[in-house]
N, C-alpha and C. Protein backbone atom coordinates (compact mmCIF):
# COMPACT_ATOMS: atom_id res chain seq x y z
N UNK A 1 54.40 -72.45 24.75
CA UNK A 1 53.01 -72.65 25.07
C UNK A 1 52.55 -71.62 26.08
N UNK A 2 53.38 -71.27 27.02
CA UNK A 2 53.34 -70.11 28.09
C UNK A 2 52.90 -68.86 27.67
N UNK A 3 54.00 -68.61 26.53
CA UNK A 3 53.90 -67.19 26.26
C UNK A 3 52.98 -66.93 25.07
N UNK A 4 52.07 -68.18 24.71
CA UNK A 4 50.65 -67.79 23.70
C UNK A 4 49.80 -67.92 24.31
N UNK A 5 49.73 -68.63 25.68
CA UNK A 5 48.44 -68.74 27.28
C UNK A 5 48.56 -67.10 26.92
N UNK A 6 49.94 -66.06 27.73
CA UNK A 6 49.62 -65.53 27.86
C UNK A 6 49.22 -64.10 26.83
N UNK A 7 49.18 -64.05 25.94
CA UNK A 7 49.07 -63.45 25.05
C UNK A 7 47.63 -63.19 24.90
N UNK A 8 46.78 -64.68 24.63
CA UNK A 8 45.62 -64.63 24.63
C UNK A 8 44.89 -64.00 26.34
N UNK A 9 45.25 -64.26 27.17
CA UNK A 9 44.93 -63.65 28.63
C UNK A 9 45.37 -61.97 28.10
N UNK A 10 46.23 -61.76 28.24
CA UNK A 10 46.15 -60.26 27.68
C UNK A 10 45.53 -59.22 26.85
N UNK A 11 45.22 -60.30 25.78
CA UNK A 11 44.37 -59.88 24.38
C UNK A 11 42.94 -59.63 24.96
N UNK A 12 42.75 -60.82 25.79
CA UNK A 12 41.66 -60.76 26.27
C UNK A 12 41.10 -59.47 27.28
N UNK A 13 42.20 -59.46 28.14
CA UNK A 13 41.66 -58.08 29.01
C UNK A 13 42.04 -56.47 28.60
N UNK A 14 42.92 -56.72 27.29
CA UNK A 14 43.24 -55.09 26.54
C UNK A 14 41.65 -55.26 25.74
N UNK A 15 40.81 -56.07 25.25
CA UNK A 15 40.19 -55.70 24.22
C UNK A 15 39.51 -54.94 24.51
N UNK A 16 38.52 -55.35 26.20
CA UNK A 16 37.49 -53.79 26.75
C UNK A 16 38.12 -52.65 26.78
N UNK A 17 39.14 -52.58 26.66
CA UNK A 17 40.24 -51.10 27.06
C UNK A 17 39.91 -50.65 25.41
N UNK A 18 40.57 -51.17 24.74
CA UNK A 18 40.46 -50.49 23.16
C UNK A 18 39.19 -50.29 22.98
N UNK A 19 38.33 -50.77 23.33
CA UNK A 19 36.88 -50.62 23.08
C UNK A 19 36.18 -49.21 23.30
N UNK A 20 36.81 -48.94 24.62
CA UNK A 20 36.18 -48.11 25.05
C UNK A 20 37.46 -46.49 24.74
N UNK A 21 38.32 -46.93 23.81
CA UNK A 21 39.24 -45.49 23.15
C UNK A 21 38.06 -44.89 22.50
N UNK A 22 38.09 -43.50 22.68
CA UNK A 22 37.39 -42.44 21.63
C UNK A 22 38.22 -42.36 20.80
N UNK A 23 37.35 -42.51 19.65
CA UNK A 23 37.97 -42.11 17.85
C UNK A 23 38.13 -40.43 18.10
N UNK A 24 39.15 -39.97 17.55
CA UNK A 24 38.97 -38.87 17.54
C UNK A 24 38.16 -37.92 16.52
N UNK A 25 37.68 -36.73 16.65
CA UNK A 25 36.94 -36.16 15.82
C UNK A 25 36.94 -35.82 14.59
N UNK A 26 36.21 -36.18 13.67
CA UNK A 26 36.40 -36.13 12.27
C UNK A 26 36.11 -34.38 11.90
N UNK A 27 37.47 -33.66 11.02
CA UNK A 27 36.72 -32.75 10.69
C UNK A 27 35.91 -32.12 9.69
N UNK A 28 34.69 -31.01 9.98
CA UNK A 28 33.85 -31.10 8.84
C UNK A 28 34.32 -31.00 7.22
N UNK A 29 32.94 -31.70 6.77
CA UNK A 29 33.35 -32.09 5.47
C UNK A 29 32.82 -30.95 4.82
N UNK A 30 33.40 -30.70 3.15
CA UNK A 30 33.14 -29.85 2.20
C UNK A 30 31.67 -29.53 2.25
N UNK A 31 31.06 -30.38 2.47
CA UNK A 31 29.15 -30.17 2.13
C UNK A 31 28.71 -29.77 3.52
N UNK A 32 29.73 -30.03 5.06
CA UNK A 32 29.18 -29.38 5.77
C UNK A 32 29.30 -28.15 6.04
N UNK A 33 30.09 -27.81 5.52
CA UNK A 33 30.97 -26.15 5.64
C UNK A 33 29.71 -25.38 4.48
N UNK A 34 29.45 -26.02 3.53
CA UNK A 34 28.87 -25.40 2.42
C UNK A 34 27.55 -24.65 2.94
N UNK A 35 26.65 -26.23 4.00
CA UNK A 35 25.57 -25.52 4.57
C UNK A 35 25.62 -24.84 5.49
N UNK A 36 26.68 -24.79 6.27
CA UNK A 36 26.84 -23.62 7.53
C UNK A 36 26.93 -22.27 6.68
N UNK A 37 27.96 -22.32 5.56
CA UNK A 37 28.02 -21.10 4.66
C UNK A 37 26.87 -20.44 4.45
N UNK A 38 26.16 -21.62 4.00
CA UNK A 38 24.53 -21.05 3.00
C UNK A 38 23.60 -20.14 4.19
N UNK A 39 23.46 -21.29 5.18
CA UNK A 39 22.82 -20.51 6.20
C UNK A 39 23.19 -18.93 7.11
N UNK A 40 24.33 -18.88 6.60
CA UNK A 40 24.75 -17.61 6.71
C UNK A 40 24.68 -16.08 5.86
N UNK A 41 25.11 -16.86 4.66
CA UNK A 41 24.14 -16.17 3.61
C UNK A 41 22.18 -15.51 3.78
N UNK A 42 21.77 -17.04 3.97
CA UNK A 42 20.41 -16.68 3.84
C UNK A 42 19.57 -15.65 5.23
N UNK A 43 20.57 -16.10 5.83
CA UNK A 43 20.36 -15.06 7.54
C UNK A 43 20.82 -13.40 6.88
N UNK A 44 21.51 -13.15 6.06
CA UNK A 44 22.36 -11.64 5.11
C UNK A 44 21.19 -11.77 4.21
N UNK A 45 20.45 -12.43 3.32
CA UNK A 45 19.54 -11.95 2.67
C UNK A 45 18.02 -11.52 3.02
N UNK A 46 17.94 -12.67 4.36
CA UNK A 46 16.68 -12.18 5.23
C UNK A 46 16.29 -10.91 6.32
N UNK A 47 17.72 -10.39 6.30
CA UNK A 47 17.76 -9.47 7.27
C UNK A 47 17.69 -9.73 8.88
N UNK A 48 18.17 -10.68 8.93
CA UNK A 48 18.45 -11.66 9.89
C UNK A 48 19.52 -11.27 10.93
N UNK A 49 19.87 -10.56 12.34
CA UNK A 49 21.28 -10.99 12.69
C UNK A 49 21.45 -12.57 12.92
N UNK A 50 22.92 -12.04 12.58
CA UNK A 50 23.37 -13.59 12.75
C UNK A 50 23.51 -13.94 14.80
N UNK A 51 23.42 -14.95 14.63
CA UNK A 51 23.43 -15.84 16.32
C UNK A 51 24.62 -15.26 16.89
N UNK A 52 24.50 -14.77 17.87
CA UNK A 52 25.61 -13.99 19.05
C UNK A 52 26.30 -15.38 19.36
N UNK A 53 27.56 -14.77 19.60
CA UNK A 53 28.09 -16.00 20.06
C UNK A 53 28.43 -15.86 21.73
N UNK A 54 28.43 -16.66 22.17
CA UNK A 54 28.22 -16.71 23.80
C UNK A 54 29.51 -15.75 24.05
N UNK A 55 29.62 -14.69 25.32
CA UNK A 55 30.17 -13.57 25.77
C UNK A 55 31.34 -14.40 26.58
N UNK A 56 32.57 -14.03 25.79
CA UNK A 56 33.45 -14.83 27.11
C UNK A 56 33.93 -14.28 28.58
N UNK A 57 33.86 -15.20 29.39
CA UNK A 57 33.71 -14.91 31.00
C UNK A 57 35.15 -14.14 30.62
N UNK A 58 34.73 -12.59 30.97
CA UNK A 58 35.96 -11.38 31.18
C UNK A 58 35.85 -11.23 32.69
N UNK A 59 36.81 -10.60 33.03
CA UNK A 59 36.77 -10.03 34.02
C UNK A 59 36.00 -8.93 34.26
N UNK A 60 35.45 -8.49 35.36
CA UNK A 60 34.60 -7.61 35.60
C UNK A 60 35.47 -6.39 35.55
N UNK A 61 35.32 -4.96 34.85
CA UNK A 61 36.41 -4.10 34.92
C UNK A 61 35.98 -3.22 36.44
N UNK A 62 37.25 -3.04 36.58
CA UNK A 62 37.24 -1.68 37.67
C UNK A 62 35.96 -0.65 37.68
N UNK A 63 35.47 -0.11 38.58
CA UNK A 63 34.91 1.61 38.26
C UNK A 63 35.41 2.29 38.80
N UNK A 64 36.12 3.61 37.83
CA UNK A 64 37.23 4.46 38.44
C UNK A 64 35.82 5.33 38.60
N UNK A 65 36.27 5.59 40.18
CA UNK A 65 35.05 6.53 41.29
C UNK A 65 35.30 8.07 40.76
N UNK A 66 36.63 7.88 39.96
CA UNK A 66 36.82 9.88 39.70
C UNK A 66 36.31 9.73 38.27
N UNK A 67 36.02 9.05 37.82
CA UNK A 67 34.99 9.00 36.40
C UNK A 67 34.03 8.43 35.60
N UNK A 68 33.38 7.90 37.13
CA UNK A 68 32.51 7.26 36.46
C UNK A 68 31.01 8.28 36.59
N UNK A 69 30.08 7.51 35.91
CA UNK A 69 29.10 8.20 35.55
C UNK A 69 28.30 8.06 36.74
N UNK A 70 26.97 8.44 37.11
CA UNK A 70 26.03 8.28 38.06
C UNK A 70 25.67 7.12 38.12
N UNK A 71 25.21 6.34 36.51
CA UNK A 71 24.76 4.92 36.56
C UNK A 71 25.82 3.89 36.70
N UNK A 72 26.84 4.07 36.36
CA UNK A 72 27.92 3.15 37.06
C UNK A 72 28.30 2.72 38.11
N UNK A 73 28.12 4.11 39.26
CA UNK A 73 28.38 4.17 40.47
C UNK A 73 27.05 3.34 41.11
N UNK A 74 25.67 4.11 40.81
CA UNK A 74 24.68 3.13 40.97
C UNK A 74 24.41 1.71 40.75
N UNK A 75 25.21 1.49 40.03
CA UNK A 75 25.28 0.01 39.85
C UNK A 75 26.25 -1.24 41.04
N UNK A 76 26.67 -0.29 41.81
CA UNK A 76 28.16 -0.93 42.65
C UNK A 76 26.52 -1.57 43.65
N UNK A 77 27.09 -2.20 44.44
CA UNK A 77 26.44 -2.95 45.53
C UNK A 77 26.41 -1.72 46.53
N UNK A 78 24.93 -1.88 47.54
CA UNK A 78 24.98 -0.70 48.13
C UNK A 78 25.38 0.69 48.08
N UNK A 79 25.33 0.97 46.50
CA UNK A 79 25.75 2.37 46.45
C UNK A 79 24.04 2.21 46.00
N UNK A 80 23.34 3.75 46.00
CA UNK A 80 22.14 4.42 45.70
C UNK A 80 22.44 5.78 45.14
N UNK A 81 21.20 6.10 44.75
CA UNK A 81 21.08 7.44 44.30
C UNK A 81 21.93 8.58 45.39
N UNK A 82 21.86 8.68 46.40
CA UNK A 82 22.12 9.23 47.79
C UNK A 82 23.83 9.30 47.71
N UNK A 83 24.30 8.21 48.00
CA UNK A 83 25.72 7.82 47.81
C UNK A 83 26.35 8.11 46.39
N UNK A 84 25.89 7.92 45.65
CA UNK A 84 26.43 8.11 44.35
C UNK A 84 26.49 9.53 43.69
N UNK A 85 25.78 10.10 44.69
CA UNK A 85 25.54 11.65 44.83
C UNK A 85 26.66 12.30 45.54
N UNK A 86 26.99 11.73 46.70
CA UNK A 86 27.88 12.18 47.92
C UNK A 86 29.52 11.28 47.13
N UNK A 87 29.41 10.30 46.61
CA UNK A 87 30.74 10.16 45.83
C UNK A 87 31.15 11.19 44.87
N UNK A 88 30.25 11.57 43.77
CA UNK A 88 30.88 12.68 43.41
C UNK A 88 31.08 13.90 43.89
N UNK A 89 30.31 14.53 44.52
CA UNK A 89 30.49 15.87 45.20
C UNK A 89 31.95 15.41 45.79
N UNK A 90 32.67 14.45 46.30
CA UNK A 90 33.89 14.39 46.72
C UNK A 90 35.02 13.95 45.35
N UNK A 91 34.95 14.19 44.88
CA UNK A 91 35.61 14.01 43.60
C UNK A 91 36.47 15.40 44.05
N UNK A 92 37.71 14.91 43.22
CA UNK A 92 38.85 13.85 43.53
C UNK A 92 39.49 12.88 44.05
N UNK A 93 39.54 11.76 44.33
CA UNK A 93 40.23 11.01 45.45
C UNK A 93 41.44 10.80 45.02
N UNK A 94 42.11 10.20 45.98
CA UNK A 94 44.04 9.79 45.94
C UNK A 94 43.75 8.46 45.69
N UNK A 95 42.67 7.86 47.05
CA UNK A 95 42.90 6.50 46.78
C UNK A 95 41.21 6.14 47.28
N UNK A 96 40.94 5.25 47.19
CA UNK A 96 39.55 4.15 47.45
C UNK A 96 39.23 4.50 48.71
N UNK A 97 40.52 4.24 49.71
CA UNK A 97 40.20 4.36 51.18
C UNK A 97 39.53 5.95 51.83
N UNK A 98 39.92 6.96 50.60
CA UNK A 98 39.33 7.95 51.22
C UNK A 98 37.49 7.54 51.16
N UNK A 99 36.90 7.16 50.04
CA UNK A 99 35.51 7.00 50.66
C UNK A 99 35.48 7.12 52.05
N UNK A 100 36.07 5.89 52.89
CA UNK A 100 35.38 5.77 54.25
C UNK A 100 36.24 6.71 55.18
N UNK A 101 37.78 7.21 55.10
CA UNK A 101 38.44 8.12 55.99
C UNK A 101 37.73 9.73 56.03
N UNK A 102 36.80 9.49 54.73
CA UNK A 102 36.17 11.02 54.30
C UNK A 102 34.67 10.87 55.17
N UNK A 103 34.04 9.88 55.53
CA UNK A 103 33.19 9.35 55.99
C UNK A 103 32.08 9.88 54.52
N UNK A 104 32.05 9.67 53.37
CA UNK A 104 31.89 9.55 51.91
C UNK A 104 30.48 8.58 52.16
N UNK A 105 31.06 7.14 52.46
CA UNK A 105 29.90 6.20 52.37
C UNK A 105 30.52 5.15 53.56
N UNK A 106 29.94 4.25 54.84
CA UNK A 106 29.98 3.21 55.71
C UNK A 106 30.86 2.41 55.39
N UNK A 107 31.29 1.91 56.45
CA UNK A 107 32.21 0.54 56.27
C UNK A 107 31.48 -0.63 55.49
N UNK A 108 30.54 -0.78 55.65
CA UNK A 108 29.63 -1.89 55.26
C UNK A 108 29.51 -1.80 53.69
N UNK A 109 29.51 -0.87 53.38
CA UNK A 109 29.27 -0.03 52.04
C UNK A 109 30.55 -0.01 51.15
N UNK A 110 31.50 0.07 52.10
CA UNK A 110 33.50 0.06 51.47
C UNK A 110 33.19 -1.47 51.25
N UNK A 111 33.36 -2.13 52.32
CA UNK A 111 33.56 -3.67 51.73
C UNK A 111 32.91 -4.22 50.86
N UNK A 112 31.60 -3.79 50.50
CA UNK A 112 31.26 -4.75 49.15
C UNK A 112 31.32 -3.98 48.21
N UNK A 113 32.51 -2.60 48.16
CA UNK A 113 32.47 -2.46 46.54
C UNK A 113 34.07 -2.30 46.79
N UNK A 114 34.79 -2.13 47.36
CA UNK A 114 36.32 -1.80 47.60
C UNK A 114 36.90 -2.52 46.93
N UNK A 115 36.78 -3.79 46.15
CA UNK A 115 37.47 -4.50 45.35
C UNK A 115 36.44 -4.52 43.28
N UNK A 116 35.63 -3.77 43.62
CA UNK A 116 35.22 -3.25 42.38
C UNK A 116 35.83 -1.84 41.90
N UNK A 117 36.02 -0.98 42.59
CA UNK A 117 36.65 0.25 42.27
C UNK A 117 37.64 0.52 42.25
N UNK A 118 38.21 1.72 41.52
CA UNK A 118 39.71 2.03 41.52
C UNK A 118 40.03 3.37 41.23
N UNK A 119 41.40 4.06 41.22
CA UNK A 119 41.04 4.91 41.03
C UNK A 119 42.55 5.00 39.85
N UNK A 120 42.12 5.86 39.25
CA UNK A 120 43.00 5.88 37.82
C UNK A 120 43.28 7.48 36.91
């Protein structure tokens, strides 16, 4: 008699638990694949591009300072037309640190790009 009390007490407090399991995901069916197909098609007959698909979070690459272009360099934080001018005229470097041992561009100016650049 004990052990059907407790059975039903148990049954009773697993049932909100099962309740609340997620079914897992059903996968698509033949007719849904068909219209994703079609719509792909009809995007190729309309002259349509097709939908970009979201850019995956890469890493930001390096800018090697001995080759990069003007607009690359311009693009670093606190670099300008001015600086990006005075970085190349010093072209070649050994290493990053010459920017500021060359007095190239400010300390202020090393630290917010010194971990964007490299040299290669």
């Amino acid at each position: 008699m004990k052990s059907a009390f407790a059975a039903v007490i148990l049954l009773a407090f697993a049932t909100p638990a099962l309740a609340q399991t997620a079914a897992p995901a059903a996968a698509p069916t033949t007719a849904q694949k068909a219209v994703a197909g079609a719509g792909v098609i009809a995007d190729k007959v309309l002259g349509k591009a097709p939908a970009a698909a979201p850019a995956p979070a890469a890493k930001t690459a390096l800018v090697n300072i001995n080759a990069a272009t003007p607009a690359q360099l311009d693009a670093l934080p606190q670099i300008g037309v001015a600086r990006t001018k005075a970085i190349i005229a010093g072209r070649p470097y050994k290493t990053v640190a010459e920017l500021l041992d060359r007095k190239i561009i400010p300390q202020g100016a090393y630290d917010a790009i010194k971990d964007k650049v490299a040299i290669k």
